[in-house]
N, C-alpha and C. Protein backbone atom coordinates (compact mmCIF):
# COMPACT_ATOMS: atom_id res chain seq x y z
N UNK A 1 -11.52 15.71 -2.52
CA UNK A 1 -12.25 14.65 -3.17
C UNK A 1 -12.33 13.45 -2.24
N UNK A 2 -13.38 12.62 -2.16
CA UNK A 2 -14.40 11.52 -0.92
C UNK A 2 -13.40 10.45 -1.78
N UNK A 3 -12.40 10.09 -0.99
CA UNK A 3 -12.01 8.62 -1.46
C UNK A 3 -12.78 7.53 -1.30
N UNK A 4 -12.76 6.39 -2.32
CA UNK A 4 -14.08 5.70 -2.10
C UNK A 4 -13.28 3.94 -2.90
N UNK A 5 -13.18 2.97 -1.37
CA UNK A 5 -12.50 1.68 -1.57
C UNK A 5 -13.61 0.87 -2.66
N UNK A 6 -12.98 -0.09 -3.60
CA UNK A 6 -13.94 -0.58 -4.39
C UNK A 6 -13.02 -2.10 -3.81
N UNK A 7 -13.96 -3.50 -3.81
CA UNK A 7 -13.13 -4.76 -3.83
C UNK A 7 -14.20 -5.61 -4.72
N UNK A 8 -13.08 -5.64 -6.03
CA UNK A 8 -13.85 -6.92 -6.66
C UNK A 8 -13.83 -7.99 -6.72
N UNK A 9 -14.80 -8.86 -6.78
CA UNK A 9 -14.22 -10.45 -6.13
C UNK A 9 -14.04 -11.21 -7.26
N UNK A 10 -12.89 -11.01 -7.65
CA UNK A 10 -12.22 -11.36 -9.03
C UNK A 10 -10.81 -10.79 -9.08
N UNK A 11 -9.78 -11.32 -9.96
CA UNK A 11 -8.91 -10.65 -10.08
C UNK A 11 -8.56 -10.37 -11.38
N UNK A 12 -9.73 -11.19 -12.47
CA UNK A 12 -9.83 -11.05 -14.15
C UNK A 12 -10.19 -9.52 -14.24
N UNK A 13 -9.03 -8.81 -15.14
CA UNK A 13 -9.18 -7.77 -15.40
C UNK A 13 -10.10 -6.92 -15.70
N UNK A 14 -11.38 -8.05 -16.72
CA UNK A 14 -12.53 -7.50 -17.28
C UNK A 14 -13.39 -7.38 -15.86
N UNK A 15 -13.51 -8.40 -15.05
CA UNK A 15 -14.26 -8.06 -13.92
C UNK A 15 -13.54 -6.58 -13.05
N UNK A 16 -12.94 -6.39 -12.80
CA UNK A 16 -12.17 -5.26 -12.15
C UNK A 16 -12.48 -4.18 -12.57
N UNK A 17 -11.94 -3.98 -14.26
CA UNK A 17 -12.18 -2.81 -14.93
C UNK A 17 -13.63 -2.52 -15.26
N UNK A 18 -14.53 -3.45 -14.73
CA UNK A 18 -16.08 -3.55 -15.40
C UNK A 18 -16.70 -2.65 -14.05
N UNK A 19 -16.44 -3.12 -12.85
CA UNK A 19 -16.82 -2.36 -11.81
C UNK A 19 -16.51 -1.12 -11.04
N UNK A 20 -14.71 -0.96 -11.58
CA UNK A 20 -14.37 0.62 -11.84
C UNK A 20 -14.85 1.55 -12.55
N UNK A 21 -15.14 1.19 -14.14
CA UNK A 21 -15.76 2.46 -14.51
C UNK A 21 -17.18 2.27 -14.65
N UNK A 22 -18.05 0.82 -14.14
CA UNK A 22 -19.19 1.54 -13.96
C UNK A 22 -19.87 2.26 -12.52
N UNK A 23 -18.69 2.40 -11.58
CA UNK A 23 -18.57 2.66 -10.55
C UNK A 23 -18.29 4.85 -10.58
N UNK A 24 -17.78 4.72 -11.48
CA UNK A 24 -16.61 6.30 -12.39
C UNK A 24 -18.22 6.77 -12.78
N UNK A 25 -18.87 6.25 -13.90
CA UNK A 25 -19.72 6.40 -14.34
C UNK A 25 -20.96 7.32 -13.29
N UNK A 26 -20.85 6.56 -12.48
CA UNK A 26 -22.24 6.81 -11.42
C UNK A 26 -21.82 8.05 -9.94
N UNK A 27 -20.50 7.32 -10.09
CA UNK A 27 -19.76 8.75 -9.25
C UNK A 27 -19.02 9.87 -9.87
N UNK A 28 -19.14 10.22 -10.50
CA UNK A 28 -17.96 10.75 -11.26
C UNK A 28 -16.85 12.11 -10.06
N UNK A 29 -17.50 12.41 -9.04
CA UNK A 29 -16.87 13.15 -8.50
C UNK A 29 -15.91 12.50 -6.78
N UNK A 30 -16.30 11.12 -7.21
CA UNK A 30 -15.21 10.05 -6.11
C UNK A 30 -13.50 10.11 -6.50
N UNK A 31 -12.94 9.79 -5.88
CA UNK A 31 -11.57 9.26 -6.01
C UNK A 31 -11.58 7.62 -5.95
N UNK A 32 -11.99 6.74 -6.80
CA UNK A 32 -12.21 5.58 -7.10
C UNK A 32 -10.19 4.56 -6.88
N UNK A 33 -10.18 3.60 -5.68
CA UNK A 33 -9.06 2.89 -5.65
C UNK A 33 -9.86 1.25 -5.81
N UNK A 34 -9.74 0.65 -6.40
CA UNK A 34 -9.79 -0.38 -6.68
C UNK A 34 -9.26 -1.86 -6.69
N UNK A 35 -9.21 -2.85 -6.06
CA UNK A 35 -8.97 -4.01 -5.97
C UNK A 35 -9.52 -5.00 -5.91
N UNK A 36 -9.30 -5.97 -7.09
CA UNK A 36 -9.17 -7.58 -7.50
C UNK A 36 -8.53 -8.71 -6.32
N UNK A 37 -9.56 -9.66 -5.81
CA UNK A 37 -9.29 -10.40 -5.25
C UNK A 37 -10.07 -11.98 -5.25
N UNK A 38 -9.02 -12.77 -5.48
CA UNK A 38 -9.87 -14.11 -5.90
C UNK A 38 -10.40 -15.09 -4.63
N UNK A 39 -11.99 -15.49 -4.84
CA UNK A 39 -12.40 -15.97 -3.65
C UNK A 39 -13.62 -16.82 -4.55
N UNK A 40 -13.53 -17.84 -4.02
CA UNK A 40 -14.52 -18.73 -4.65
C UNK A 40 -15.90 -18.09 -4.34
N UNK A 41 -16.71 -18.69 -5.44
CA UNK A 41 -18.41 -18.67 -5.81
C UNK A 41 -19.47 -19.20 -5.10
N UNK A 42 -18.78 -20.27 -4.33
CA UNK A 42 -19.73 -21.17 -3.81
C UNK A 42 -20.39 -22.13 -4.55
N UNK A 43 -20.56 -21.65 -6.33
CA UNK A 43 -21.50 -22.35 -7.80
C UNK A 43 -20.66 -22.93 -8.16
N UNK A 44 -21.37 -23.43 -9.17
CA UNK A 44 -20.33 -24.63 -10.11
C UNK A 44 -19.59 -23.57 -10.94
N UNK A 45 -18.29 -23.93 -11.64
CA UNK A 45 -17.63 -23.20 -12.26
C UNK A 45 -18.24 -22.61 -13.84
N UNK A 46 -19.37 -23.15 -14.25
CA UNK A 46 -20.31 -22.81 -14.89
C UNK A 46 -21.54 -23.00 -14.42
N UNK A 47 -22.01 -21.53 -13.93
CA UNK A 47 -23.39 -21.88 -13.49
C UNK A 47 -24.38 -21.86 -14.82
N UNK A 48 -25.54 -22.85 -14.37
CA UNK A 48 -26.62 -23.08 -15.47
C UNK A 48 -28.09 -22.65 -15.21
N UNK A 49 -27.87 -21.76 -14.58
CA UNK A 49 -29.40 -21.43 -14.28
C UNK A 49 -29.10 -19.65 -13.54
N UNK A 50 -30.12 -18.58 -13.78
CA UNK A 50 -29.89 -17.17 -13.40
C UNK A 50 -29.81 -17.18 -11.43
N UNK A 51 -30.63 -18.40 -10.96
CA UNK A 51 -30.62 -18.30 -9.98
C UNK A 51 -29.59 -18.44 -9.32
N UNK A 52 -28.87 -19.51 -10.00
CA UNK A 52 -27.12 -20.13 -9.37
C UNK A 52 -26.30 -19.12 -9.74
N UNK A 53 -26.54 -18.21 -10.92
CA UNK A 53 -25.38 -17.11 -11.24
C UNK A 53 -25.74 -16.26 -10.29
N UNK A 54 -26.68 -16.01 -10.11
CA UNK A 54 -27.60 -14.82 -8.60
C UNK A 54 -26.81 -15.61 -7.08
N UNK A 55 -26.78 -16.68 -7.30
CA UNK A 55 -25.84 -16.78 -5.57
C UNK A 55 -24.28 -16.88 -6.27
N UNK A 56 -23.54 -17.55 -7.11
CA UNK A 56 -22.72 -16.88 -6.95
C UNK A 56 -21.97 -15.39 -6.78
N UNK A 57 -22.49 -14.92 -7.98
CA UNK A 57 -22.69 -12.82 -7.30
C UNK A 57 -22.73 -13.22 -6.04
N UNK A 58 -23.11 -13.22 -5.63
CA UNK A 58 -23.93 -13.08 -3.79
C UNK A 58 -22.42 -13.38 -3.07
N UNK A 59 -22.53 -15.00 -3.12
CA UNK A 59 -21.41 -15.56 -2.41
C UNK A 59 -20.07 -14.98 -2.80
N UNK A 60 -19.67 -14.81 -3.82
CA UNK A 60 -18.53 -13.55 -4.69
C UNK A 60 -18.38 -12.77 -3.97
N UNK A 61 -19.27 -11.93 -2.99
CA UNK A 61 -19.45 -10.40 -2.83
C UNK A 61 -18.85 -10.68 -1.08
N UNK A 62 -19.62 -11.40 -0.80
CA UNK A 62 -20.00 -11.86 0.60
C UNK A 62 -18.50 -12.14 1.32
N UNK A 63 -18.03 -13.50 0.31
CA UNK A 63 -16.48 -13.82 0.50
C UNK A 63 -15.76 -12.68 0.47
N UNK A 64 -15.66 -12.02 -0.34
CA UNK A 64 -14.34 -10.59 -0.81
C UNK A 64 -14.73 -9.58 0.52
N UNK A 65 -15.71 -9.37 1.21
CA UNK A 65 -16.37 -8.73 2.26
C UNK A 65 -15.36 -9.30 3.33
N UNK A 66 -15.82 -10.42 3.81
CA UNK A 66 -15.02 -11.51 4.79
C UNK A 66 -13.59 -11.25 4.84
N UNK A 67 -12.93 -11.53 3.57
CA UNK A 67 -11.64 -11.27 3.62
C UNK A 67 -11.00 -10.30 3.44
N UNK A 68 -11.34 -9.23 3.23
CA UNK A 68 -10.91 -7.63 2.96
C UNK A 68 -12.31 -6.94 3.46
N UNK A 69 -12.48 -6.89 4.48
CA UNK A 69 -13.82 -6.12 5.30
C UNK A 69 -13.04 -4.26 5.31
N UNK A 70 -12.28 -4.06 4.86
CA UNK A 70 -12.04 -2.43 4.85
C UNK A 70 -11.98 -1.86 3.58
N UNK A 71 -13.21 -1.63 3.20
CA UNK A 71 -13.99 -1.28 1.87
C UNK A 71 -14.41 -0.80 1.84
N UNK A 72 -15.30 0.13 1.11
CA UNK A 72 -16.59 0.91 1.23
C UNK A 72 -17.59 -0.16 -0.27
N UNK A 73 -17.67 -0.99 -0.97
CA UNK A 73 -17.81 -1.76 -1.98
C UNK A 73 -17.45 -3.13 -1.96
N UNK A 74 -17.97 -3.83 -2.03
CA UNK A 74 -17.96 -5.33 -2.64
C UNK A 74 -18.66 -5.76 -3.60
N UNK A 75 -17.62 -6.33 -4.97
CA UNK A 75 -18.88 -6.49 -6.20
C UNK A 75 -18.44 -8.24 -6.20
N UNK A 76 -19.31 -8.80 -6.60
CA UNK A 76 -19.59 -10.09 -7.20
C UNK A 76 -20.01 -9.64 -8.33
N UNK A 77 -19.33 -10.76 -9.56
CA UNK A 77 -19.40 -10.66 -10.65
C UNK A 77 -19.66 -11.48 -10.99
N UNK A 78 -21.05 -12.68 -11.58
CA UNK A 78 -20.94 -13.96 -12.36
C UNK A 78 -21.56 -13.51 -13.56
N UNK A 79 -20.82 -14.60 -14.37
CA UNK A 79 -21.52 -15.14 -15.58
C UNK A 79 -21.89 -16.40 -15.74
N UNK A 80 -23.23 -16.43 -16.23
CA UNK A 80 -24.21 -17.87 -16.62
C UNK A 80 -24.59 -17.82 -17.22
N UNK A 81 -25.64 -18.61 -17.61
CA UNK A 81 -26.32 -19.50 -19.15
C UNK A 81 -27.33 -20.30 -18.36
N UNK A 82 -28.59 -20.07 -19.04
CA UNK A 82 -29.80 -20.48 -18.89
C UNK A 82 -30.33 -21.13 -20.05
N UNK A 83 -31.10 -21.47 -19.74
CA UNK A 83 -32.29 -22.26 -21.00
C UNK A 83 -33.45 -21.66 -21.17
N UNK A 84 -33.95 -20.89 -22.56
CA UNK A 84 -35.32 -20.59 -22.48
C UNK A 84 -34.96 -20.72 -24.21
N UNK A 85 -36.30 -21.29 -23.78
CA UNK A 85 -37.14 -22.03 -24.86
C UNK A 85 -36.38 -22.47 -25.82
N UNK A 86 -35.51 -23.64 -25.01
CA UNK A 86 -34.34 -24.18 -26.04
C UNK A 86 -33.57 -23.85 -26.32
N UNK A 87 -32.92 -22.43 -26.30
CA UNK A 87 -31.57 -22.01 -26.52
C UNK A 87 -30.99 -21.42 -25.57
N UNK A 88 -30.08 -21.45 -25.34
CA UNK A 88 -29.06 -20.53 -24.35
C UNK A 88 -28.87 -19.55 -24.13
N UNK A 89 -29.58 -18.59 -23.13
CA UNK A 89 -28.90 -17.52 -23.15
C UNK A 89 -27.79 -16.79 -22.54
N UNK A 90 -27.24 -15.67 -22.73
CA UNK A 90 -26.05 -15.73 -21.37
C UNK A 90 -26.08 -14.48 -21.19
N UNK A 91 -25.47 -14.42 -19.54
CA UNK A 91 -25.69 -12.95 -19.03
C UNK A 91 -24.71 -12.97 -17.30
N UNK A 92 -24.91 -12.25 -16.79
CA UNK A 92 -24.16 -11.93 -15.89
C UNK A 92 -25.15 -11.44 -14.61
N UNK A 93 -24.59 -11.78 -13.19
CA UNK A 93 -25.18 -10.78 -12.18
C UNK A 93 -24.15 -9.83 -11.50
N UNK A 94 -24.54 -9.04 -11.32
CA UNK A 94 -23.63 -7.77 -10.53
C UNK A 94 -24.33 -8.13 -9.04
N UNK A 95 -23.94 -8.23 -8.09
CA UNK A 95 -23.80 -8.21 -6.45
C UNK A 95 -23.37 -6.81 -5.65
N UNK A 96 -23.62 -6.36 -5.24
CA UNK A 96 -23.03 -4.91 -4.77
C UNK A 96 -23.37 -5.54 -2.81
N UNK A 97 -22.55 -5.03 -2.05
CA UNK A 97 -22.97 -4.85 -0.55
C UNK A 97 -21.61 -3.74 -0.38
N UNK A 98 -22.38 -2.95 0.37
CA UNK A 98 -21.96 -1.70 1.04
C UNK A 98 -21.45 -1.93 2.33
N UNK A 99 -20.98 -0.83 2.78
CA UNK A 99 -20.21 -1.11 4.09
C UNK A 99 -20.66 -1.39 5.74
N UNK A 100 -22.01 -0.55 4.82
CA UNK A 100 -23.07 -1.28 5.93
C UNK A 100 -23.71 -2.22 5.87
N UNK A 101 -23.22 -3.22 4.77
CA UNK A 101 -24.61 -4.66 4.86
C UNK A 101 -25.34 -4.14 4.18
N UNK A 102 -26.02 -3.21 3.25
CA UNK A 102 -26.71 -3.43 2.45
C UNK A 102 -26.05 -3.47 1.25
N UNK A 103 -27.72 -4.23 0.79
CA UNK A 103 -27.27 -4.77 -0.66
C UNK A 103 -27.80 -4.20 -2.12
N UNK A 104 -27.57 -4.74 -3.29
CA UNK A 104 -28.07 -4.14 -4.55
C UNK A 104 -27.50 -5.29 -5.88
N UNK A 105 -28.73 -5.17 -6.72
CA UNK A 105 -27.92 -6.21 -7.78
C UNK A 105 -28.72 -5.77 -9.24
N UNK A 106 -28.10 -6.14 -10.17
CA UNK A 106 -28.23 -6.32 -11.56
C UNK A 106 -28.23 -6.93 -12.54
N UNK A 107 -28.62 -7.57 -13.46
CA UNK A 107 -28.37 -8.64 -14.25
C UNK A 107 -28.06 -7.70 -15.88
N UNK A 108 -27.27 -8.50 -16.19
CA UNK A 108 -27.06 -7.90 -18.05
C UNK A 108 -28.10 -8.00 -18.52
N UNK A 109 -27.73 -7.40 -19.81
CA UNK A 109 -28.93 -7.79 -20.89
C UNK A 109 -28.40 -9.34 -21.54
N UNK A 110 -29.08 -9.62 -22.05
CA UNK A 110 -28.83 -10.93 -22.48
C UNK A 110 -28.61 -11.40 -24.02
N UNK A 111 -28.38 -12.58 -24.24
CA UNK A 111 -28.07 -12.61 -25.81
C UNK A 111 -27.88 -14.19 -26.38
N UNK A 112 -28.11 -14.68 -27.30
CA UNK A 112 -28.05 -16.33 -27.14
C UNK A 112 -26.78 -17.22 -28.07
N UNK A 113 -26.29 -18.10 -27.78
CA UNK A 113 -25.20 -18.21 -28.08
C UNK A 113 -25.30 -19.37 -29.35
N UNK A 114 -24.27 -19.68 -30.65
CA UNK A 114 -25.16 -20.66 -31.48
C UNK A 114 -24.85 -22.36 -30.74
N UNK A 115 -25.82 -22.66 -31.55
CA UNK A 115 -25.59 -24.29 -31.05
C UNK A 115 -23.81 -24.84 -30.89
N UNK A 116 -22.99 -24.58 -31.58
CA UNK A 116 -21.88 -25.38 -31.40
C UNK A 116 -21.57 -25.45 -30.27
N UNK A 117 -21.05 -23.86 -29.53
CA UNK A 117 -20.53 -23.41 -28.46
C UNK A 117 -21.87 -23.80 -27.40
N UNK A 118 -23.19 -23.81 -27.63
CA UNK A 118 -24.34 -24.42 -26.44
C UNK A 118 -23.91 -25.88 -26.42
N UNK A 119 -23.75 -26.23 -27.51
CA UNK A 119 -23.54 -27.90 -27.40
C UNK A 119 -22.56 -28.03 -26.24
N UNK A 120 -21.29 -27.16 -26.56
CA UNK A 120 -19.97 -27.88 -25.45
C UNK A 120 -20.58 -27.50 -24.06
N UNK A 121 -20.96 -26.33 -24.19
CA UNK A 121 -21.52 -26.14 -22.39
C UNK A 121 -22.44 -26.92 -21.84
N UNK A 122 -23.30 -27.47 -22.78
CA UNK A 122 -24.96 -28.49 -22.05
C UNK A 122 -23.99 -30.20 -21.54
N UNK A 123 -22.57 -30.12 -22.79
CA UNK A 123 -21.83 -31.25 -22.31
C UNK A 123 -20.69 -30.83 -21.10
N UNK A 124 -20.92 -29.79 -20.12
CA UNK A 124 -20.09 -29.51 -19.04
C UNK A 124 -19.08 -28.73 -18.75
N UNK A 125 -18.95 -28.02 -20.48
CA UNK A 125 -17.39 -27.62 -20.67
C UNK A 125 -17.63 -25.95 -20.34
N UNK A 126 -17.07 -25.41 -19.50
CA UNK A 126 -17.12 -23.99 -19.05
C UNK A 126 -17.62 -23.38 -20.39
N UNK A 127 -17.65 -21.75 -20.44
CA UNK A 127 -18.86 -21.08 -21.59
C UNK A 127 -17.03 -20.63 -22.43
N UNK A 128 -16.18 -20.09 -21.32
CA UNK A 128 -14.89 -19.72 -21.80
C UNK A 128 -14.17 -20.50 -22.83
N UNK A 129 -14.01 -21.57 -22.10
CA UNK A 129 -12.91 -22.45 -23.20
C UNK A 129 -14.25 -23.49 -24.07
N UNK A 130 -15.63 -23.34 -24.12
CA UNK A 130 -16.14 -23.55 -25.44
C UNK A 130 -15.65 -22.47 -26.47
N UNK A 131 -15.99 -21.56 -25.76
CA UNK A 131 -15.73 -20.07 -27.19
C UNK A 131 -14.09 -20.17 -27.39
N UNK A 132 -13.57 -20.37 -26.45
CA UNK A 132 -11.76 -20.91 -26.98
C UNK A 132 -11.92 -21.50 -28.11
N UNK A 133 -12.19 -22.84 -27.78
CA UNK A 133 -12.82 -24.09 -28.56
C UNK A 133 -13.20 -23.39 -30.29
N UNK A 134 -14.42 -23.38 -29.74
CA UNK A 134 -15.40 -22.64 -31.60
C UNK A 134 -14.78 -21.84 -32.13
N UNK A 135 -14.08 -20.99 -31.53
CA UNK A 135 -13.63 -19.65 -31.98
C UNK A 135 -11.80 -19.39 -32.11
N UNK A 136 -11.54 -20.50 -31.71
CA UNK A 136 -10.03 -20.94 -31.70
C UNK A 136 -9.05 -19.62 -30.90
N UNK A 137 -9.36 -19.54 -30.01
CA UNK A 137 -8.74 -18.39 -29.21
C UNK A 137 -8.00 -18.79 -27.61
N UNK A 138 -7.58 -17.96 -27.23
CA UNK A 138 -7.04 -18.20 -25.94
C UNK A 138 -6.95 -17.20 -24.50
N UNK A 139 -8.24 -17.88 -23.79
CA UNK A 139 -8.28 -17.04 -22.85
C UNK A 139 -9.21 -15.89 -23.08
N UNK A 140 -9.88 -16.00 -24.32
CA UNK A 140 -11.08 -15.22 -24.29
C UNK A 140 -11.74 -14.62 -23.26
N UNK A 141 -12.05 -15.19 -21.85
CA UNK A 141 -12.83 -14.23 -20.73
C UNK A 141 -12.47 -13.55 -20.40
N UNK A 142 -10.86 -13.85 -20.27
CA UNK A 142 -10.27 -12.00 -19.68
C UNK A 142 -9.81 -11.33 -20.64
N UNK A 143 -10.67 -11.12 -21.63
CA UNK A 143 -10.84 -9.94 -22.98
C UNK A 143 -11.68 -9.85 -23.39
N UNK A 144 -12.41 -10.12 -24.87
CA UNK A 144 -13.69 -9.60 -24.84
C UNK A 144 -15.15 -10.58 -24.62
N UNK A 145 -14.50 -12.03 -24.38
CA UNK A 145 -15.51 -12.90 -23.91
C UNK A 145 -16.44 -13.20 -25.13
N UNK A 146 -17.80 -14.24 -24.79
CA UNK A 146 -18.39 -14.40 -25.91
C UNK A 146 -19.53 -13.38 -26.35
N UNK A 147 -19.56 -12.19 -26.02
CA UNK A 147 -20.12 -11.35 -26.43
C UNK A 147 -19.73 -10.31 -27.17
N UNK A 148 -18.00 -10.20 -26.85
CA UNK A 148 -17.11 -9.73 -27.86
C UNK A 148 -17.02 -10.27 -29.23
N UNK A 149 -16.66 -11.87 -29.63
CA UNK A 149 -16.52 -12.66 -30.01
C UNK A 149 -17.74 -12.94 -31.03
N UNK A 150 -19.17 -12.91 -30.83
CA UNK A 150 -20.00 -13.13 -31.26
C UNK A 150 -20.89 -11.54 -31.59
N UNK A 151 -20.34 -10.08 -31.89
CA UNK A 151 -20.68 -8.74 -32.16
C UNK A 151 -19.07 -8.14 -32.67
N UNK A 152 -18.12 -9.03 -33.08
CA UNK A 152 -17.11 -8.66 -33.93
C UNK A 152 -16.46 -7.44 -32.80
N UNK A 153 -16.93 -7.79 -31.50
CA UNK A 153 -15.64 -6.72 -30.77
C UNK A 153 -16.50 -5.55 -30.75
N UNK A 154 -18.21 -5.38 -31.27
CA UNK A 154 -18.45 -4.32 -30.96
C UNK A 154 -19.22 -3.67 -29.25
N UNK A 155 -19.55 -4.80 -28.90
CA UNK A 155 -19.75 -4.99 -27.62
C UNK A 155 -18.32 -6.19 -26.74
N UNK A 156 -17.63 -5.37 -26.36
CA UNK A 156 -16.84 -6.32 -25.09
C UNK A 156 -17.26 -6.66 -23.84
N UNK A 157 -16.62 -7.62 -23.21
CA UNK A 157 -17.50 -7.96 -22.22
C UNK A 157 -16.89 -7.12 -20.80
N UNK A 158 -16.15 -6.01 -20.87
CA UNK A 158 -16.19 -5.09 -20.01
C UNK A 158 -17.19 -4.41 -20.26
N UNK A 159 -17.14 -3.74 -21.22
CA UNK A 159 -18.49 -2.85 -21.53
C UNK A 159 -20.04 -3.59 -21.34
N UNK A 160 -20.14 -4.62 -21.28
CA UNK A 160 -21.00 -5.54 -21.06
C UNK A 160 -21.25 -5.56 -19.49
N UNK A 161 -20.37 -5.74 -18.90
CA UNK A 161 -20.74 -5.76 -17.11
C UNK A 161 -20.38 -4.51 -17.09
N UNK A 162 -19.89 -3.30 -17.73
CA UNK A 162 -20.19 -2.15 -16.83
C UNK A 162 -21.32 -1.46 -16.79
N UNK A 163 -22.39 -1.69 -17.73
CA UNK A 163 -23.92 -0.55 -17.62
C UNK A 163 -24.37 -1.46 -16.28
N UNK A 164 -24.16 -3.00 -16.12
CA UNK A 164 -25.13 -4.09 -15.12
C UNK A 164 -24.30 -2.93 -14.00
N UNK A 165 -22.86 -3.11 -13.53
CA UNK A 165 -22.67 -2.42 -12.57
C UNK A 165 -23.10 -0.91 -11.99
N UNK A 166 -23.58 0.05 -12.91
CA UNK A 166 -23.90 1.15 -13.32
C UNK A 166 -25.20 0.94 -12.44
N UNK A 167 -26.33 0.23 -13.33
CA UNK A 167 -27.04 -0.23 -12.74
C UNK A 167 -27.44 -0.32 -11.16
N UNK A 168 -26.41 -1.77 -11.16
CA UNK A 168 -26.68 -2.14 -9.66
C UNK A 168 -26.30 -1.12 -8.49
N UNK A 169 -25.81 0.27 -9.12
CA UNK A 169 -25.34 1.07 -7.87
C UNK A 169 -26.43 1.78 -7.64
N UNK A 170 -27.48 1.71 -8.30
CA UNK A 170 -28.96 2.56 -8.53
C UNK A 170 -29.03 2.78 -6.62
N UNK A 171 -29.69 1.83 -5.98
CA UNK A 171 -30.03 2.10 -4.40
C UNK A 171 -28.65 2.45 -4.08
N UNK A 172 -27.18 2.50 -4.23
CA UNK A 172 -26.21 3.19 -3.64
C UNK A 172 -26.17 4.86 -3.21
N UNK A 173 -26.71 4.63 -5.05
CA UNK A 173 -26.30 6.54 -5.13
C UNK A 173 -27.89 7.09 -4.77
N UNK A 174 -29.12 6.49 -4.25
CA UNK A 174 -30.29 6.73 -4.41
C UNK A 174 -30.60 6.55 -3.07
N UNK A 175 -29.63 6.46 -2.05
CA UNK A 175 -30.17 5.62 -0.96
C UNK A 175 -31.85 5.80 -0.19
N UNK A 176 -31.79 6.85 -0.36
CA UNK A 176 -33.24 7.58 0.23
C UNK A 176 -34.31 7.05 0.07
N UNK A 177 -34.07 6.27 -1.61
CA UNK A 177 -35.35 6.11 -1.87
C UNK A 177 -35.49 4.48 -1.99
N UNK A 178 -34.18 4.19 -1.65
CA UNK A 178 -34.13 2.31 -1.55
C UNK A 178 -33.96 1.32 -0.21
N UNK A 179 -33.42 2.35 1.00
CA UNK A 179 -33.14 1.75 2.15
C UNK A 179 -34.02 2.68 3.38
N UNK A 180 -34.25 1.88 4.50
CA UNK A 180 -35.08 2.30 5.51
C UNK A 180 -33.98 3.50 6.06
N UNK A 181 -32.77 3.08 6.60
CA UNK A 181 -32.57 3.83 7.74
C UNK A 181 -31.69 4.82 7.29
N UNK A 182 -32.21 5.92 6.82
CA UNK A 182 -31.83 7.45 6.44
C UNK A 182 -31.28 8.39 7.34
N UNK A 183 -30.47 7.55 8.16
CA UNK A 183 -29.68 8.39 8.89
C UNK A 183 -28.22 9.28 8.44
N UNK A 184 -27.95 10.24 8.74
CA UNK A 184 -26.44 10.80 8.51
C UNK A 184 -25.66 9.70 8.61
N UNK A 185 -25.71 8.64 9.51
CA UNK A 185 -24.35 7.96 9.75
C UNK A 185 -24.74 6.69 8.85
N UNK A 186 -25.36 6.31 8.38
CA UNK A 186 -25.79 5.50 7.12
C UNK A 186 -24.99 5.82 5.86
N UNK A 187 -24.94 6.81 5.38
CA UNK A 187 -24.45 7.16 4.08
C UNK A 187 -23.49 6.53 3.61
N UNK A 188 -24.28 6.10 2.35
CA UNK A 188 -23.01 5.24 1.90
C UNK A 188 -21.73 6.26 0.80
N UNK A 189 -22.27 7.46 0.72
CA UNK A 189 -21.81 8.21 0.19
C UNK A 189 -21.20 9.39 1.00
């Protein structure tokens, strides 16, 4: 069995376990080893716009690359909150770069959050410790987050970033049909 290094640029469990099994998922015949490692975003600690959650992913991926370059995987994991048409929505980007420099990404599906918990975030306060806040909890992101929280636990927010990761491995496991140079020694597989 093809052992196959995963580095997530995170060390929150839900990020870790989100990119292992949607990583399991898409390989199922890898030997999947996995590691959490914390490296700043480059974004604000709540990003507010898909584009700023799109470079943190990026910068997430990029950093964990830099500092642990003996990988076959680097995921960036953000979560953000946008504005359309007045309400909030929130969602996540998946970042993928391979061992060769190429890249791949994904965004969640999305979902909108109610005014109380939008109120504390439009006033600065991370999306986490609002839903602490509204929802009187502790440490909510590294468990089921506000998508857990707001679907009674029937969607968690592992299960939430693992189809995006699933996803974003699409040009991994596809390479043929997503990257130019189709050589044997290319394979990211």
């Amino acid at each position: 069995m093809t052992k196959v290094k995963l580095i997530v640029a995170s060390k929150n469990p839900v990020k870790v376990n989100a990119a292992l099994t949607g990583v399991q998922m898409v390989m199922p015949s890898y030997e999947l080893e996995v590691d959490g490692i914390s490296v700043p975003s480059g974004v604000s600690d709540q990003p507010m716009t898909s584009e700023e959650t799109l470079k943190g992913a990026r910068c997430r991926a990029e950093n964990a690359k830099n500092v642990n370059p003996n990988a076959d995987f680097w995921f960036g994991i953000e979560g953000g909150v946008d504005k359309l048409d007045g309400e909030m929505e929130v969602f996540a980007w998946i970042y993928i770069i391979d061992k060769y420099g190429r890249n791949a990404k994904a965004r969640t599906g999305t979902f909108y959050l109610p005014a109380l918990v939008s109120n504390l975030v439009d006033q600065g306060i991370e999306l986490g410790v609002a839903d602490d806040m509204v929802f009187k909890k502790e440490n909510s992101k590294q468990q089921g987050g506000s998508v857990g929280l707001l679907t009674n636990g029937a969607v968690d927010r592992t299960a939430y970033y693992t189809q995006a990761v699933a996803l974003a491995m699409i040009p991994m496991i596809n390479e043929e049909l997503y990257f130019e140079e189709n050589t044997e020694k290319n394979s990211t597989l």
